[in-house]
C-alpha atoms as a PDB file:
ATOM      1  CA  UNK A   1    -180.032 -79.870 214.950  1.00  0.00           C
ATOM      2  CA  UNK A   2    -179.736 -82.391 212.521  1.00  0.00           C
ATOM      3  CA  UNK A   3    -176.003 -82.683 212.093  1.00  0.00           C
ATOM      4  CA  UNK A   4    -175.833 -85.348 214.709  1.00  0.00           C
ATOM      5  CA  UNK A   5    -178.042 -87.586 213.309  1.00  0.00           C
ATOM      6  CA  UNK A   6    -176.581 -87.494 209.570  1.00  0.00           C
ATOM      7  CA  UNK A   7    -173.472 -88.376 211.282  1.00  0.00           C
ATOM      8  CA  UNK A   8    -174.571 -91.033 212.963  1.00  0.00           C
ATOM      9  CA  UNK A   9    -176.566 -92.322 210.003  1.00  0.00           C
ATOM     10  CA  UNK A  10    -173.264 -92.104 207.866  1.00  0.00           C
ATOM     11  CA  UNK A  11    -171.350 -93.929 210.455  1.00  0.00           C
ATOM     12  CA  UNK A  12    -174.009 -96.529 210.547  1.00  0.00           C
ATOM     13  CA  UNK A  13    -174.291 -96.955 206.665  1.00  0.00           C
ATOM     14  CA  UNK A  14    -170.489 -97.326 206.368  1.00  0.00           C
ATOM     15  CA  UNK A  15    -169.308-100.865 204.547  1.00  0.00           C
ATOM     16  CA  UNK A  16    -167.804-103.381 206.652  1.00  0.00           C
ATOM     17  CA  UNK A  17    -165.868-106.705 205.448  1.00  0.00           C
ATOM     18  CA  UNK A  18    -168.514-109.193 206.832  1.00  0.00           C
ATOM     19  CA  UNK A  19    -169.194-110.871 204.114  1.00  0.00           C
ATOM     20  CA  UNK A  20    -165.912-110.988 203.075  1.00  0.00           C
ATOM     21  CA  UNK A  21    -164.582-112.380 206.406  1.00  0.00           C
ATOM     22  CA  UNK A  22    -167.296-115.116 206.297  1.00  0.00           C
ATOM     23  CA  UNK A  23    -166.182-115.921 202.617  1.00  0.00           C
ATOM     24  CA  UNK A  24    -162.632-116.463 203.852  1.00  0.00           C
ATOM     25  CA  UNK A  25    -163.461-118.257 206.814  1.00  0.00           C
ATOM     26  CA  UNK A  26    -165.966-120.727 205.749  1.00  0.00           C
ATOM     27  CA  UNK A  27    -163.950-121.488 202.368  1.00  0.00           C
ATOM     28  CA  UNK A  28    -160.629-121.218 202.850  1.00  0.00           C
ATOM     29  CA  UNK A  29    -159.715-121.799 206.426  1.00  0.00           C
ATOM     30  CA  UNK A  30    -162.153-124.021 206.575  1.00  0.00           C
ATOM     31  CA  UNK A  31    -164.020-123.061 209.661  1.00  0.00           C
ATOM     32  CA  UNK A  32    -166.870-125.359 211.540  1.00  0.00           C
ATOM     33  CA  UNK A  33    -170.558-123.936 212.733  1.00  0.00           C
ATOM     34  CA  UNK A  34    -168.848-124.520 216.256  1.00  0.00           C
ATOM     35  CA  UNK A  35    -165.591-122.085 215.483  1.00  0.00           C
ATOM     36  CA  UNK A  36    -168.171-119.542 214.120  1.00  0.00           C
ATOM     37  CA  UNK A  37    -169.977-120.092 217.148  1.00  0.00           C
ATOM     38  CA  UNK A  38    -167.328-119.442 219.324  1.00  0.00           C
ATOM     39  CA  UNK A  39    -166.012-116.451 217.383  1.00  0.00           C
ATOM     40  CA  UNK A  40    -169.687-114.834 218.160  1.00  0.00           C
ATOM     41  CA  UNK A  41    -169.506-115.690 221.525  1.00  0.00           C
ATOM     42  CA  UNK A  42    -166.013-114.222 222.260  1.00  0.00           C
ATOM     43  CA  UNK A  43    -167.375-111.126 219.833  1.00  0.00           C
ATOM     44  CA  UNK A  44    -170.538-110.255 222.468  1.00  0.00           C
ATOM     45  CA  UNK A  45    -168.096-110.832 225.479  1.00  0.00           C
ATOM     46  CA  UNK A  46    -165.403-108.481 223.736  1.00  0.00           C
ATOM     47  CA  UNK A  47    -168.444-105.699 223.666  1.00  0.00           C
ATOM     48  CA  UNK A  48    -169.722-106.067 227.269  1.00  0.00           C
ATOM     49  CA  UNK A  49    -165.433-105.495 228.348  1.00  0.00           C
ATOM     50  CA  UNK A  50    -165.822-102.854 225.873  1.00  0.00           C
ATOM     51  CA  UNK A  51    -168.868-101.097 227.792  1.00  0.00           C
ATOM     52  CA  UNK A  52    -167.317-101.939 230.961  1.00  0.00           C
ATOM     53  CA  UNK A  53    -163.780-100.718 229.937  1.00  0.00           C
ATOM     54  CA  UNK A  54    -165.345 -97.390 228.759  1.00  0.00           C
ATOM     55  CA  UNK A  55    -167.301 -97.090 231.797  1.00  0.00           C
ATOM     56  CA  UNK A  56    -164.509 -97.831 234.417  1.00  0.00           C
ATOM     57  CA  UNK A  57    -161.518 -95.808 232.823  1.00  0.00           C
ATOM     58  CA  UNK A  58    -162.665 -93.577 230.041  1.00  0.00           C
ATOM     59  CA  UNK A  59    -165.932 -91.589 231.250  1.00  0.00           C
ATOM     60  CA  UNK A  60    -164.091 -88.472 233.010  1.00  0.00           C
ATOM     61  CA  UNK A  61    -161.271 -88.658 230.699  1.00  0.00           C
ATOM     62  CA  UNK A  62    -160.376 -86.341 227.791  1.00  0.00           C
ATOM     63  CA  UNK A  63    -160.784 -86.775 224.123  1.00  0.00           C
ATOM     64  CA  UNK A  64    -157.031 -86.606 223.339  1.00  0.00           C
ATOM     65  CA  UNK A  65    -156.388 -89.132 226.155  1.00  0.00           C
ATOM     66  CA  UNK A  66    -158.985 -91.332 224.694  1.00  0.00           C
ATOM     67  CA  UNK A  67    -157.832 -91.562 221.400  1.00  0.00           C
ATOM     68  CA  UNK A  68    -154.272 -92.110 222.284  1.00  0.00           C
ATOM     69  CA  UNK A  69    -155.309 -95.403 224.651  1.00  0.00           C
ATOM     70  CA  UNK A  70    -157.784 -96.638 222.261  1.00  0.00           C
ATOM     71  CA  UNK A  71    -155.082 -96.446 219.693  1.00  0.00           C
ATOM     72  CA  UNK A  72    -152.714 -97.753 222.061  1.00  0.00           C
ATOM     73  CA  UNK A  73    -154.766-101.152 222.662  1.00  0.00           C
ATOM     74  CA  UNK A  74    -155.785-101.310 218.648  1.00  0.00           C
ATOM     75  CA  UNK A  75    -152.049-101.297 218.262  1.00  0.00           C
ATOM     76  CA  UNK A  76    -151.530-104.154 220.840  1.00  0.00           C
ATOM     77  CA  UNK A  77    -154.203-105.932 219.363  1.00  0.00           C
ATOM     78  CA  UNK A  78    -152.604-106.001 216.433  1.00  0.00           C
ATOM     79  CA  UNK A  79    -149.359-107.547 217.617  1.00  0.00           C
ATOM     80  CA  UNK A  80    -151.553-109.779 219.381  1.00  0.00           C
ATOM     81  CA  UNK A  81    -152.468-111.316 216.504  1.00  0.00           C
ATOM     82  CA  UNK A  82    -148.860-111.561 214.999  1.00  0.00           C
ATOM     83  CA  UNK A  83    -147.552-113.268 217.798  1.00  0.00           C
ATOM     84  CA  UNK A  84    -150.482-115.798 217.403  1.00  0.00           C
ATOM     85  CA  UNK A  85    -149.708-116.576 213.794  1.00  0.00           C
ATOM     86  CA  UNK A  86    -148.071-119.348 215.244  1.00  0.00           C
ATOM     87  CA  UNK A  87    -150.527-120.878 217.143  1.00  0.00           C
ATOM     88  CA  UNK A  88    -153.188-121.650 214.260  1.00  0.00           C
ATOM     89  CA  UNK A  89    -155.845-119.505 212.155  1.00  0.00           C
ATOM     90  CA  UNK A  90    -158.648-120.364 214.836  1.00  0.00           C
ATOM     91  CA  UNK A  91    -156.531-118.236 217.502  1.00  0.00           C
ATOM     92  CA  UNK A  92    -156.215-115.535 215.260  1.00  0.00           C
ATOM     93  CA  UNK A  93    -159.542-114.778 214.143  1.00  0.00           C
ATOM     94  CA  UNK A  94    -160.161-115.274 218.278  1.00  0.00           C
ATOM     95  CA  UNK A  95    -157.735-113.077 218.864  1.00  0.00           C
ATOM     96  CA  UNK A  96    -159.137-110.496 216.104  1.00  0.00           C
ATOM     97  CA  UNK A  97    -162.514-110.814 217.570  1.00  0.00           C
ATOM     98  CA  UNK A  98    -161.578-110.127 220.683  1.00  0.00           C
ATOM     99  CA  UNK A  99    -159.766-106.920 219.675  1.00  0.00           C
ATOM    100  CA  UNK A 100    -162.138-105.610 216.986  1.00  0.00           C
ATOM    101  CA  UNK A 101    -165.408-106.001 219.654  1.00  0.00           C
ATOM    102  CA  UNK A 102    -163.711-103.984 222.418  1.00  0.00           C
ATOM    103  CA  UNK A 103    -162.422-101.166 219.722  1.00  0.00           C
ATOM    104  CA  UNK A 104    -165.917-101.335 218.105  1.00  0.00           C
ATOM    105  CA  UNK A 105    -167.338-100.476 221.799  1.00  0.00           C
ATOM    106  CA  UNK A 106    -164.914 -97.796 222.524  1.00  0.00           C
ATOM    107  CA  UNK A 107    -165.376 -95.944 219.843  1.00  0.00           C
ATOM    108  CA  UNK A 108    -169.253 -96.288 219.670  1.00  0.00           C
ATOM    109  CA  UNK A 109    -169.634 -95.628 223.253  1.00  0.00           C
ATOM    110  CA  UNK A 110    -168.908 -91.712 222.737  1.00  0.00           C
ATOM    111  CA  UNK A 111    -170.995 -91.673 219.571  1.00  0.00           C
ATOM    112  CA  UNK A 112    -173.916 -92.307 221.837  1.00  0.00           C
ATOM    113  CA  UNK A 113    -173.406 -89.877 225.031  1.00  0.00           C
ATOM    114  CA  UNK A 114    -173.161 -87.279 222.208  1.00  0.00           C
ATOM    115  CA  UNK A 115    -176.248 -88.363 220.685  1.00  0.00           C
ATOM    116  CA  UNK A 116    -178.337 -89.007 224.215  1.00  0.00           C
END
């Protein structure tokens, strides 16, 4: 009975590299208040696509076909980012953003059907 919610408290009180992030943004790329600001805003419209995606596609589908597309698109997020190395540090952390809020989504969204 209680199983779910020490795993959901665990996931929860995992680390994450905020902190760290903002360290390396704000002093060493050099980021504004209005790069942060858009980095937040393309972060919240990463997670509604992320609900959305989920909803659309990935409702009726099966666990091992879930994992192997959300694993798919972390992957192609990732060479996202490589191939905008090129384009500045502002694209990349856009492009990270974007990637990071729709994965965070996907993978929370079936963390709480099991827990409703």
């Amino acid at each position: 009975m209680y199983k779910p919610m020490i795993f959901i408290f665990l996931v929860v009180v995992a680390p994450g590299t905020t902190d760290a992030m903002f360290f390396f943004e704000s002093n060493v790329l050099n980021f504004t208040p209005a790069n942060f600001g858009l980095i937040n805003v393309v972060s919240s419209l990463a997670s509604i696509a992320g609900v959305w995606i989920y909803r659309a596609f990935f409702t009726k589908a099966k666990l091992t076909w879930y994992f192997l597309a959300v694993t798919l698109f972390l992957s192609f997020g990732q060479l996202m980012n490589l191939l905008l190395l090129k384009y500045g540090e502002l694209k990349v952390a856009l492009g990270q953003s974007l990637t990071y809020g729709i994965i965070n989504e996907l993978h929370l969204m079936p963390l709480m059907i099991i827990a409703c």
